[in-house]
N, C-alpha and C. Protein backbone atom coordinates (compact mmCIF):
# COMPACT_ATOMS: atom_id res chain seq x y z
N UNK A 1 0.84 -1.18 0.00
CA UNK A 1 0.00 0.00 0.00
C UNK A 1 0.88 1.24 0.00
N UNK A 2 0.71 1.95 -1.03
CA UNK A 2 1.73 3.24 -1.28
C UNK A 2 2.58 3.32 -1.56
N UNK A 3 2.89 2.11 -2.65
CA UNK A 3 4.41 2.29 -2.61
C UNK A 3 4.68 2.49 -4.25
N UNK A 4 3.57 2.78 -4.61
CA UNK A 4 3.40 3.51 -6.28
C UNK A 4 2.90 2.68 -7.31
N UNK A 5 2.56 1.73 -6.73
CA UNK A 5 1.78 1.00 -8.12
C UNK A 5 1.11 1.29 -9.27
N UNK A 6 0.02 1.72 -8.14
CA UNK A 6 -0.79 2.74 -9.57
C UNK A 6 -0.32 3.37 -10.40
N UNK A 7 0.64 4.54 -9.85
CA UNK A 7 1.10 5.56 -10.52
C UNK A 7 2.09 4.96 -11.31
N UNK A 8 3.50 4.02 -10.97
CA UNK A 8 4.18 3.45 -11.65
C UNK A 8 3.68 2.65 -12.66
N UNK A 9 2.92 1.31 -12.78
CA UNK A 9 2.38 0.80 -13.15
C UNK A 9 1.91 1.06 -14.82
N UNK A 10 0.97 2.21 -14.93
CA UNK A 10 0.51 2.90 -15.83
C UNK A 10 1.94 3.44 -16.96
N UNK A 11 2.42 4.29 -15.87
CA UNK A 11 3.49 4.83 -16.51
C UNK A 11 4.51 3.80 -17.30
N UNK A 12 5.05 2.70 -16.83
CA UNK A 12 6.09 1.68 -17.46
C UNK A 12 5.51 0.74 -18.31
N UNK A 13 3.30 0.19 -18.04
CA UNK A 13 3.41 -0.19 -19.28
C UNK A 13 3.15 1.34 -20.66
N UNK A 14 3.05 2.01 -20.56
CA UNK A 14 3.26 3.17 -21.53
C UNK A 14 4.73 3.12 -22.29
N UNK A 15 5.40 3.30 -21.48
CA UNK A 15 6.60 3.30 -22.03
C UNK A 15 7.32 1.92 -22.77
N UNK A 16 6.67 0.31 -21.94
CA UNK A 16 6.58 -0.85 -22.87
C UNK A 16 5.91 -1.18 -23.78
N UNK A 17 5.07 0.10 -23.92
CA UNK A 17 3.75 -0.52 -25.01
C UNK A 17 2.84 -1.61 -25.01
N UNK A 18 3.15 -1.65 -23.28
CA UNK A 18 2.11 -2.95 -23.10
C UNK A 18 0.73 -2.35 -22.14
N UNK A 19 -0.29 -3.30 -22.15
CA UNK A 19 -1.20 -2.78 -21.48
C UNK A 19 -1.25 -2.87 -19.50
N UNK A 20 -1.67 -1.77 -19.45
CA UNK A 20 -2.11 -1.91 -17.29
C UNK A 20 -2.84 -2.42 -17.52
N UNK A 21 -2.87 -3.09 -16.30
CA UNK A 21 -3.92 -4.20 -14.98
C UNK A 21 -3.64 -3.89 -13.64
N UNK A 22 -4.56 -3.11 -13.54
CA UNK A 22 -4.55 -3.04 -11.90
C UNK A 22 -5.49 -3.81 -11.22
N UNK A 23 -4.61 -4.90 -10.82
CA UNK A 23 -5.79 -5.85 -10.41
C UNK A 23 -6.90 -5.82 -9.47
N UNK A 24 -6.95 -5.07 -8.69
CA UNK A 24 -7.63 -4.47 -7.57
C UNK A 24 -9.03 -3.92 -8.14
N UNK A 25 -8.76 -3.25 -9.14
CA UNK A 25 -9.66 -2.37 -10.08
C UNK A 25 -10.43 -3.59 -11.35
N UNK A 26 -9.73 -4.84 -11.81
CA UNK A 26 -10.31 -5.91 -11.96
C UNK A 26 -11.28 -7.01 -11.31
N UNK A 27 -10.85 -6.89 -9.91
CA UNK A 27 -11.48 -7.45 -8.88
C UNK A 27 -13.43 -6.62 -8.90
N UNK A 28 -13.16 -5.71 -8.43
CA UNK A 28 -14.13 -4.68 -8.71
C UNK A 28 -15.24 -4.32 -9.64
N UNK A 29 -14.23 -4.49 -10.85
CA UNK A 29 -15.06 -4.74 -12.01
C UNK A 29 -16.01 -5.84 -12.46
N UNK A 30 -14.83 -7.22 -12.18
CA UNK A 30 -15.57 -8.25 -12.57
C UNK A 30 -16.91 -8.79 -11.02
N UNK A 31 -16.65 -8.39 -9.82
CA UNK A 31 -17.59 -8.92 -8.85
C UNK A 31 -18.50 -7.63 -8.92
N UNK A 32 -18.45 -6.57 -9.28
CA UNK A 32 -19.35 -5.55 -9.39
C UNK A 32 -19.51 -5.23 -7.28
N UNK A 33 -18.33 -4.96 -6.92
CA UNK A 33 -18.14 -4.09 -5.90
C UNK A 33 -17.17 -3.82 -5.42
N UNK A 34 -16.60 -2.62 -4.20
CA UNK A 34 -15.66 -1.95 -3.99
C UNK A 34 -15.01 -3.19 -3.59
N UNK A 35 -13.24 -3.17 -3.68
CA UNK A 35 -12.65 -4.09 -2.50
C UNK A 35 -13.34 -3.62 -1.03
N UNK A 36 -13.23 -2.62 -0.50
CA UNK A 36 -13.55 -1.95 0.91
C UNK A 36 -14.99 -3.39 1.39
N UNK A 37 -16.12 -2.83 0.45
CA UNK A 37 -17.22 -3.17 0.07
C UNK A 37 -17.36 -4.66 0.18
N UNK A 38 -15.77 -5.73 -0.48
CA UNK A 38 -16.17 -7.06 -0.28
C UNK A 38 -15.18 -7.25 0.93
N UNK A 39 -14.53 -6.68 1.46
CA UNK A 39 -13.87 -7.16 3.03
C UNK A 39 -14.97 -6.96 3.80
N UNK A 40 -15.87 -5.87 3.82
CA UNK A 40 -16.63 -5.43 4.87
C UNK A 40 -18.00 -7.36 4.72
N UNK A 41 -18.17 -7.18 3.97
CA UNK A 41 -19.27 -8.22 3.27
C UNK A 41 -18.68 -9.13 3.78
N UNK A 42 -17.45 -10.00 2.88
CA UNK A 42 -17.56 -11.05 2.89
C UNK A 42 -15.76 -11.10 3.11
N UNK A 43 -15.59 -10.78 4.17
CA UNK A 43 -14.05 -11.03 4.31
C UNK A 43 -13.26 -11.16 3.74
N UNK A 44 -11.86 -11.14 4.62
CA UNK A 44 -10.28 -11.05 3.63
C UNK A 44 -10.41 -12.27 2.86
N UNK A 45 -10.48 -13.59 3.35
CA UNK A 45 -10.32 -14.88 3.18
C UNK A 45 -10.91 -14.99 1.15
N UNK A 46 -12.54 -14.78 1.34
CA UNK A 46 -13.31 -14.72 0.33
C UNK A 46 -12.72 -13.52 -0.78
N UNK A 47 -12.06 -12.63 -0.34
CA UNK A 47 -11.74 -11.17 -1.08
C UNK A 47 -9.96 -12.00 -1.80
N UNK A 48 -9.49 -12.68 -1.21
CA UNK A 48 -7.58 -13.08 -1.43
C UNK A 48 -8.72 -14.73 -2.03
N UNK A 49 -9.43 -14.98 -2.36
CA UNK A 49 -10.08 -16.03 -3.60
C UNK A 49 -10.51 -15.30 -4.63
N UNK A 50 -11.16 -13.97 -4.65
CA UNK A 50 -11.40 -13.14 -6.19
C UNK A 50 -10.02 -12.88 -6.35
N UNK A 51 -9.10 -12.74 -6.25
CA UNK A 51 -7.98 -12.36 -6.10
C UNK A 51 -7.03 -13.13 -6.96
N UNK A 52 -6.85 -14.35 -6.33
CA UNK A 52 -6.46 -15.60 -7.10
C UNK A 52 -7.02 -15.77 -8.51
N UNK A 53 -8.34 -16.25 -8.24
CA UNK A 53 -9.44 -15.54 -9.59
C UNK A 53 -8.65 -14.81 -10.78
N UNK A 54 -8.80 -13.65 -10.05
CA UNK A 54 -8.24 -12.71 -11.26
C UNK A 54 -7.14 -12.44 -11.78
N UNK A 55 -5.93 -13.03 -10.96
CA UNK A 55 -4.86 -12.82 -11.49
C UNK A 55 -4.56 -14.30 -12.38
N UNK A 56 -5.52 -15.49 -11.94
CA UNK A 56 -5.24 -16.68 -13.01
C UNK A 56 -5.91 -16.45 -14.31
N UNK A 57 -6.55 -15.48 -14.90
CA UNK A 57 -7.35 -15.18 -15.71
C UNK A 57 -6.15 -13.72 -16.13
N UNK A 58 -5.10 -14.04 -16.34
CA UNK A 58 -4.44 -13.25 -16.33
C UNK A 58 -3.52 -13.46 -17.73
N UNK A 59 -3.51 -15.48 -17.18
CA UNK A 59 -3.01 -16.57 -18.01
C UNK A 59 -3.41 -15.78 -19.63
N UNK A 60 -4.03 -15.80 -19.81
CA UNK A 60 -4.73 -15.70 -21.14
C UNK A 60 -4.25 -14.26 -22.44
N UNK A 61 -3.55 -13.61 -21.33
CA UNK A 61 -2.86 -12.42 -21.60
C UNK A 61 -1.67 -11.90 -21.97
N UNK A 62 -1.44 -11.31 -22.92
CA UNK A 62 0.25 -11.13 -23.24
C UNK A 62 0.30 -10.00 -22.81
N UNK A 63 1.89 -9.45 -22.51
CA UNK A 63 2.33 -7.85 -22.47
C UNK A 63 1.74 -7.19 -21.75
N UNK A 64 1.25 -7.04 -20.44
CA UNK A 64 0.96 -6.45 -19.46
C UNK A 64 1.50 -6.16 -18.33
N UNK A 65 1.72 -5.22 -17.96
CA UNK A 65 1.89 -4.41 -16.48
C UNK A 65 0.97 -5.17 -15.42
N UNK A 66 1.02 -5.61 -14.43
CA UNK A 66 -0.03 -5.85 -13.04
C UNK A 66 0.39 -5.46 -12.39
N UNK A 67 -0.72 -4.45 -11.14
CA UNK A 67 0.12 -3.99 -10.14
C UNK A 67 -0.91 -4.99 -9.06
N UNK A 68 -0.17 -5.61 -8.32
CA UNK A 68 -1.17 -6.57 -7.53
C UNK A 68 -1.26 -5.61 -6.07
N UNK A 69 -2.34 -6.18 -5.28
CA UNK A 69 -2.73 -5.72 -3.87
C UNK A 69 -1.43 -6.11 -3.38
N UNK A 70 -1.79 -5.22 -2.17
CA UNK A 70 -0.19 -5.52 -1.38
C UNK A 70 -0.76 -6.52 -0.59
N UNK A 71 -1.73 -7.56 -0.72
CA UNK A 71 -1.56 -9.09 -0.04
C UNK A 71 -1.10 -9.99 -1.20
N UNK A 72 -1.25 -9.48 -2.38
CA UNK A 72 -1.67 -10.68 -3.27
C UNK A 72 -0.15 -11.88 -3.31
N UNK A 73 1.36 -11.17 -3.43
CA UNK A 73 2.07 -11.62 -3.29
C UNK A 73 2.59 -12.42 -1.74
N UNK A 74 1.79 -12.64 -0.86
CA UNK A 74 1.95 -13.12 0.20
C UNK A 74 1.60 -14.77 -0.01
N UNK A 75 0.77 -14.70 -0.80
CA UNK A 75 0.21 -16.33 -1.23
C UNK A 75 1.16 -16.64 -1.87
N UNK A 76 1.50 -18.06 -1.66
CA UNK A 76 3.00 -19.09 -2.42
C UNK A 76 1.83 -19.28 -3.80
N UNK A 77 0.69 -19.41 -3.84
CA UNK A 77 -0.54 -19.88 -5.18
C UNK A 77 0.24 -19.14 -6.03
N UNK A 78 0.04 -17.44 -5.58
CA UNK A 78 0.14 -16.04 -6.48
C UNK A 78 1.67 -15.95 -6.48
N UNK A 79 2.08 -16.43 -5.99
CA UNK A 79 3.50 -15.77 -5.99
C UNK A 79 4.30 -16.65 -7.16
N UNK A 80 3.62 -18.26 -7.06
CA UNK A 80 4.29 -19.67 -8.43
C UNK A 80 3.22 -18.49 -9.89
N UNK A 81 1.76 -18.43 -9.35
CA UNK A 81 1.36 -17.68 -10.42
C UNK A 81 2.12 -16.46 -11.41
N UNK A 82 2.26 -15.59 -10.49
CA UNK A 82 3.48 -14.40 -10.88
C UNK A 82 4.34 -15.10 -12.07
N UNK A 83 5.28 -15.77 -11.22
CA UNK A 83 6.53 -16.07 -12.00
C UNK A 83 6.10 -16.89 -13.21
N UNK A 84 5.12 -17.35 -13.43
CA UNK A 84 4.27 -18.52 -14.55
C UNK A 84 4.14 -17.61 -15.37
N UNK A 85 3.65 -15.82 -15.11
CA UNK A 85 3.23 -14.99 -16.07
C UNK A 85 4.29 -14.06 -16.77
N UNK A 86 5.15 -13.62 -15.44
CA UNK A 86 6.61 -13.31 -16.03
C UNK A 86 7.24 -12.97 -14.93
N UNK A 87 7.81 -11.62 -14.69
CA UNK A 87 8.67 -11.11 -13.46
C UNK A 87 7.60 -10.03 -12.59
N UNK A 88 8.63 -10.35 -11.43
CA UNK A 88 7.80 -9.43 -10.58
C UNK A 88 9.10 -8.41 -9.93
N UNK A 89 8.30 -7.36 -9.11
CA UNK A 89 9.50 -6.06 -8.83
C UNK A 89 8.87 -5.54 -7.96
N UNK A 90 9.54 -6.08 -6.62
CA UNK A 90 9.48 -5.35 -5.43
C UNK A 90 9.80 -3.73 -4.92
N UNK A 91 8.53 -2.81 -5.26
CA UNK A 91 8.43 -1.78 -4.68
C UNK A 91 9.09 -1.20 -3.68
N UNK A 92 10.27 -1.25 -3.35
CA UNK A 92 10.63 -1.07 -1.73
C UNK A 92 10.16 0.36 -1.06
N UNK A 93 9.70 0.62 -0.67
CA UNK A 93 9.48 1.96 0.44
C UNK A 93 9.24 1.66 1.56
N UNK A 94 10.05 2.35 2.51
CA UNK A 94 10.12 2.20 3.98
C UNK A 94 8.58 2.35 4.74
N UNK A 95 8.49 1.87 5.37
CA UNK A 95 7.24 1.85 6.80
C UNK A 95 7.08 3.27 6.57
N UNK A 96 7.89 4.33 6.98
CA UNK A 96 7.75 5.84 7.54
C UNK A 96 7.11 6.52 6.04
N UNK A 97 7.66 6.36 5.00
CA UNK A 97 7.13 6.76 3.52
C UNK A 97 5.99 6.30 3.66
N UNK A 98 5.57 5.00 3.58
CA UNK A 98 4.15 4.50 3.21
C UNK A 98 2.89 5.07 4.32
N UNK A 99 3.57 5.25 5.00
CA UNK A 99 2.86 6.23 6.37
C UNK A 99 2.48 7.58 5.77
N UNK A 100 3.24 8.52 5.43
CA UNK A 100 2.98 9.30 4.86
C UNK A 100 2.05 9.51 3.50
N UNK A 101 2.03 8.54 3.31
CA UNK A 101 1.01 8.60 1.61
C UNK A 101 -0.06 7.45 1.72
N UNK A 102 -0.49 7.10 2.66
CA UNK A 102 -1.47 5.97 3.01
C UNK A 102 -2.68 6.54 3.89
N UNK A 103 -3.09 8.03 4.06
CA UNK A 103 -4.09 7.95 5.07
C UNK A 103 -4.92 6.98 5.85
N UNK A 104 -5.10 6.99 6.75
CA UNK A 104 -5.72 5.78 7.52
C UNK A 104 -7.65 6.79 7.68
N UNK A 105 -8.35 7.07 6.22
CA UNK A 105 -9.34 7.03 6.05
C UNK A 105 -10.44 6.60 5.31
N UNK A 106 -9.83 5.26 5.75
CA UNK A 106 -11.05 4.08 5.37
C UNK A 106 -11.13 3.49 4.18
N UNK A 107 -10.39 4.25 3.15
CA UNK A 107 -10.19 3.64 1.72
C UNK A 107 -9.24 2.63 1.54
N UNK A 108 -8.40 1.94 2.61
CA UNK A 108 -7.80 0.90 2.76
C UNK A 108 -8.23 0.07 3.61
N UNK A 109 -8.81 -1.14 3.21
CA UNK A 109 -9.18 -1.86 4.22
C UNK A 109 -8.47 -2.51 5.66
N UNK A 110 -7.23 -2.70 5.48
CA UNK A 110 -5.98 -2.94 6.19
C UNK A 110 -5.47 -1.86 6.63
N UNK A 111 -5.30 -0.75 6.14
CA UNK A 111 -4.80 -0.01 7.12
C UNK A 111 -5.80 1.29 7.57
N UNK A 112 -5.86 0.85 8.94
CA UNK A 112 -6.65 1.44 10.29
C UNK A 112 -5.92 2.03 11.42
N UNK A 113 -4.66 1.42 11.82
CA UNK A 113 -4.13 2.16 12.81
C UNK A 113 -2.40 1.85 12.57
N UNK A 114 -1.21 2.48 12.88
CA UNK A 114 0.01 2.33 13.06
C UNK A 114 0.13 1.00 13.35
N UNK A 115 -0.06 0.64 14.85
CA UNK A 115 0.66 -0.54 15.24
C UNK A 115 -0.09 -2.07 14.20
N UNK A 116 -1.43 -1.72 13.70
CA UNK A 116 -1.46 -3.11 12.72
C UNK A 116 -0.63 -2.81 11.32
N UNK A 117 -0.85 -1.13 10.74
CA UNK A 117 0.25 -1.47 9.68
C UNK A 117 1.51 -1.80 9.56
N UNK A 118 2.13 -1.55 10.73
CA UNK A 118 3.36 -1.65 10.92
C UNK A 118 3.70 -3.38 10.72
N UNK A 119 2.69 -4.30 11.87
CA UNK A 119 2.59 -5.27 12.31
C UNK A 119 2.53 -6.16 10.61
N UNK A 120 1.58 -5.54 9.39
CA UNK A 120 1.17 -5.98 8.51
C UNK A 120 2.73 -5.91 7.57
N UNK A 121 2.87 -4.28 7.31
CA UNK A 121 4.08 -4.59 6.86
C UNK A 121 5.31 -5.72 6.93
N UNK A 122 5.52 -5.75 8.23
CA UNK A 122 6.68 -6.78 8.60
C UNK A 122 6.14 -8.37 8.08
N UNK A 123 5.35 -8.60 8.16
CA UNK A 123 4.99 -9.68 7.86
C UNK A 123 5.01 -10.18 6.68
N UNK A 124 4.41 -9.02 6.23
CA UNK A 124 4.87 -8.76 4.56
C UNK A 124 5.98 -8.90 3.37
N UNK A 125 6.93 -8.42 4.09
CA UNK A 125 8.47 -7.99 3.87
C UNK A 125 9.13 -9.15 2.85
N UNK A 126 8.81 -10.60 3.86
CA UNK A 126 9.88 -11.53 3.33
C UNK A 126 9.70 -11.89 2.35
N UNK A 127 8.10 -12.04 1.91
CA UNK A 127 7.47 -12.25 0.29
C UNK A 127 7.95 -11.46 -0.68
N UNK A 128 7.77 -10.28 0.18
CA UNK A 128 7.97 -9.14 -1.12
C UNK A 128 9.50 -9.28 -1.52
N UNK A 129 10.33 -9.63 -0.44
CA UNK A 129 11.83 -9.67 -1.32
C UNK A 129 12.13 -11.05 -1.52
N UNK A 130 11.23 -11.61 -2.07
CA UNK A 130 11.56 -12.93 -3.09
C UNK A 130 11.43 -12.55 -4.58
N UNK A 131 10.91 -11.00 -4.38
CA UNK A 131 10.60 -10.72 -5.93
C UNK A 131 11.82 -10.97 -7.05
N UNK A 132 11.40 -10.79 -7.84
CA UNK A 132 12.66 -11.22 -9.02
C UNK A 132 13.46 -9.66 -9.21
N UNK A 133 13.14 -8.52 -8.54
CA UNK A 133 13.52 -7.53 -8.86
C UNK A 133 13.08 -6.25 -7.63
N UNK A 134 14.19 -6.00 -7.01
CA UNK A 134 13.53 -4.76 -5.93
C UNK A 134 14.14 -3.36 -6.44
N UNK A 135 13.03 -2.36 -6.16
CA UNK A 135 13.77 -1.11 -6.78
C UNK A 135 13.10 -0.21 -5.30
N UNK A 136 14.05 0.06 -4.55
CA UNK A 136 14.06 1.13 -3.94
C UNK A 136 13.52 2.22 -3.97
N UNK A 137 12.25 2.74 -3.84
CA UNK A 137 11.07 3.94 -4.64
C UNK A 137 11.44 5.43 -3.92
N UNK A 138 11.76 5.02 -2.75
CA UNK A 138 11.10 6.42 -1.65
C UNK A 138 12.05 7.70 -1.91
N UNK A 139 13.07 7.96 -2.69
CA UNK A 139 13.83 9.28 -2.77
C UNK A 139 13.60 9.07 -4.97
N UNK A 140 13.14 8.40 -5.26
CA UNK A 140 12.98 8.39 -6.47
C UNK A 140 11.62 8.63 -7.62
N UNK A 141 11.86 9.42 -8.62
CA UNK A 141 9.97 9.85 -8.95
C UNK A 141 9.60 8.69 -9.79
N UNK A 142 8.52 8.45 -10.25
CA UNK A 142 7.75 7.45 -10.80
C UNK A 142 8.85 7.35 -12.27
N UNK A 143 9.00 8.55 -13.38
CA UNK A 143 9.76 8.24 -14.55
C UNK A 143 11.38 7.00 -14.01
N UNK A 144 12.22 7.52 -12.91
CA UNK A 144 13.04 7.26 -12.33
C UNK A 144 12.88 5.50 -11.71
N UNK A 145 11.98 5.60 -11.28
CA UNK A 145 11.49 3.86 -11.01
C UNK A 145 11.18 3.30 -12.25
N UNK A 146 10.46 3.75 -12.90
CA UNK A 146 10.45 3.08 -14.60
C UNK A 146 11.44 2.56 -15.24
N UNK A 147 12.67 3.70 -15.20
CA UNK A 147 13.52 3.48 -15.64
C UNK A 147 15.00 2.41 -15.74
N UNK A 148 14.68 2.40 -14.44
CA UNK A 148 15.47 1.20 -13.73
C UNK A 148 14.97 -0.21 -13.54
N UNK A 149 13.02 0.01 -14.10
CA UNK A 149 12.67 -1.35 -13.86
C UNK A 149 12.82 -1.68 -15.48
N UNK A 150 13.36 -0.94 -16.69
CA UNK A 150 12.99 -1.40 -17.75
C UNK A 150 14.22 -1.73 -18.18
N UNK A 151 15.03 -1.04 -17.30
CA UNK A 151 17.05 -1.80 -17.72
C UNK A 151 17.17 -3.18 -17.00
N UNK A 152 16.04 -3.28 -15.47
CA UNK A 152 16.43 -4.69 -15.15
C UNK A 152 15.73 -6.14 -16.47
N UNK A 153 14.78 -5.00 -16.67
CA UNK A 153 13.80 -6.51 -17.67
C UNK A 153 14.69 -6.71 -18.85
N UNK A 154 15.26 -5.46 -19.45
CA UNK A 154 16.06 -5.86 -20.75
C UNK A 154 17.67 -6.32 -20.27
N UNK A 155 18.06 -6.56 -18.94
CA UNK A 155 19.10 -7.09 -18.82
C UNK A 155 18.53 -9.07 -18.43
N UNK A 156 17.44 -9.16 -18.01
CA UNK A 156 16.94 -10.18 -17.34
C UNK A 156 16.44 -10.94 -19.01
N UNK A 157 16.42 -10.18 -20.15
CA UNK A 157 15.97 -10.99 -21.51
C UNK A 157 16.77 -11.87 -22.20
């Protein structure tokens, strides 16, 4: 959460000429309601199964950007999935950054107070640096993260 997906995301497939997926915003689309909307309903559990869902329906797709939820890579399912579809690239931004650009008003379902994001983050962490690629975000602008994620993919070809 905040660590530029969206904004990156868009921007690098532009510059690959491939298409965004923000999967979150797929989720949404295809169940016809908010994420907020299906945690409140029908829990995390049921919400990280549309999830799975949508990123295996992903299969079917060439040349795309995904920016997944910041649970989605916590699942070993999504995480063999990932690498089945291509590479993945760990966002890094510190706890204190994502604090700053994450308001805790209600548009994140997970984050509600310091000591659970904090608690969430850490937990988080070890998945996220199995990625095939970490780029350090928090002193760097979105063109600048692009840029470095598109020298790792054409060195990784």
């Amino acid at each position: 959460m905040g660590a530029g997906k969206s904004t990156v995301g868009p921007l690098l497939s532009s510059r690959l000429g491939w298409t965004f997926v923000d999967l979150d915003e797929e989720i949404e689309h295809c169940f016809g309601n908010p994420i907020r909307t299906i945690f409140e309903v029908h829990g995390e559990s049921h919400f990280r199964s549309m999830e799975k869902a949508a990123l295996e329906r992903l299969k079917d797709r060439k040349n795309c950007v995904v920016a997944l939820g910041g649970g989605a890579f916590v699942a070993e399912e999504n995480r063999l999935l990932v690498r089945e579809l291509g590479w993945s690239v760990f966002l890094d931004c510190p706890l204190e950054v994502l604090l700053t650009r994450c308001p805790p008003d209600g548009t994140r379902p997970l984050f509600q107070d310091y000591p659970r994001v904090a608690a969430l983050y850490q937990s988080r962490l070890p998945f996220y640096q199995t990625s095939d690629f970490r780029i350090e975000v928090s002193n760097r602008t979105p063109d600048e993260i692009c840029g470095l994620i598109v020298n790792r993919l054409s060195n990784a070809s």
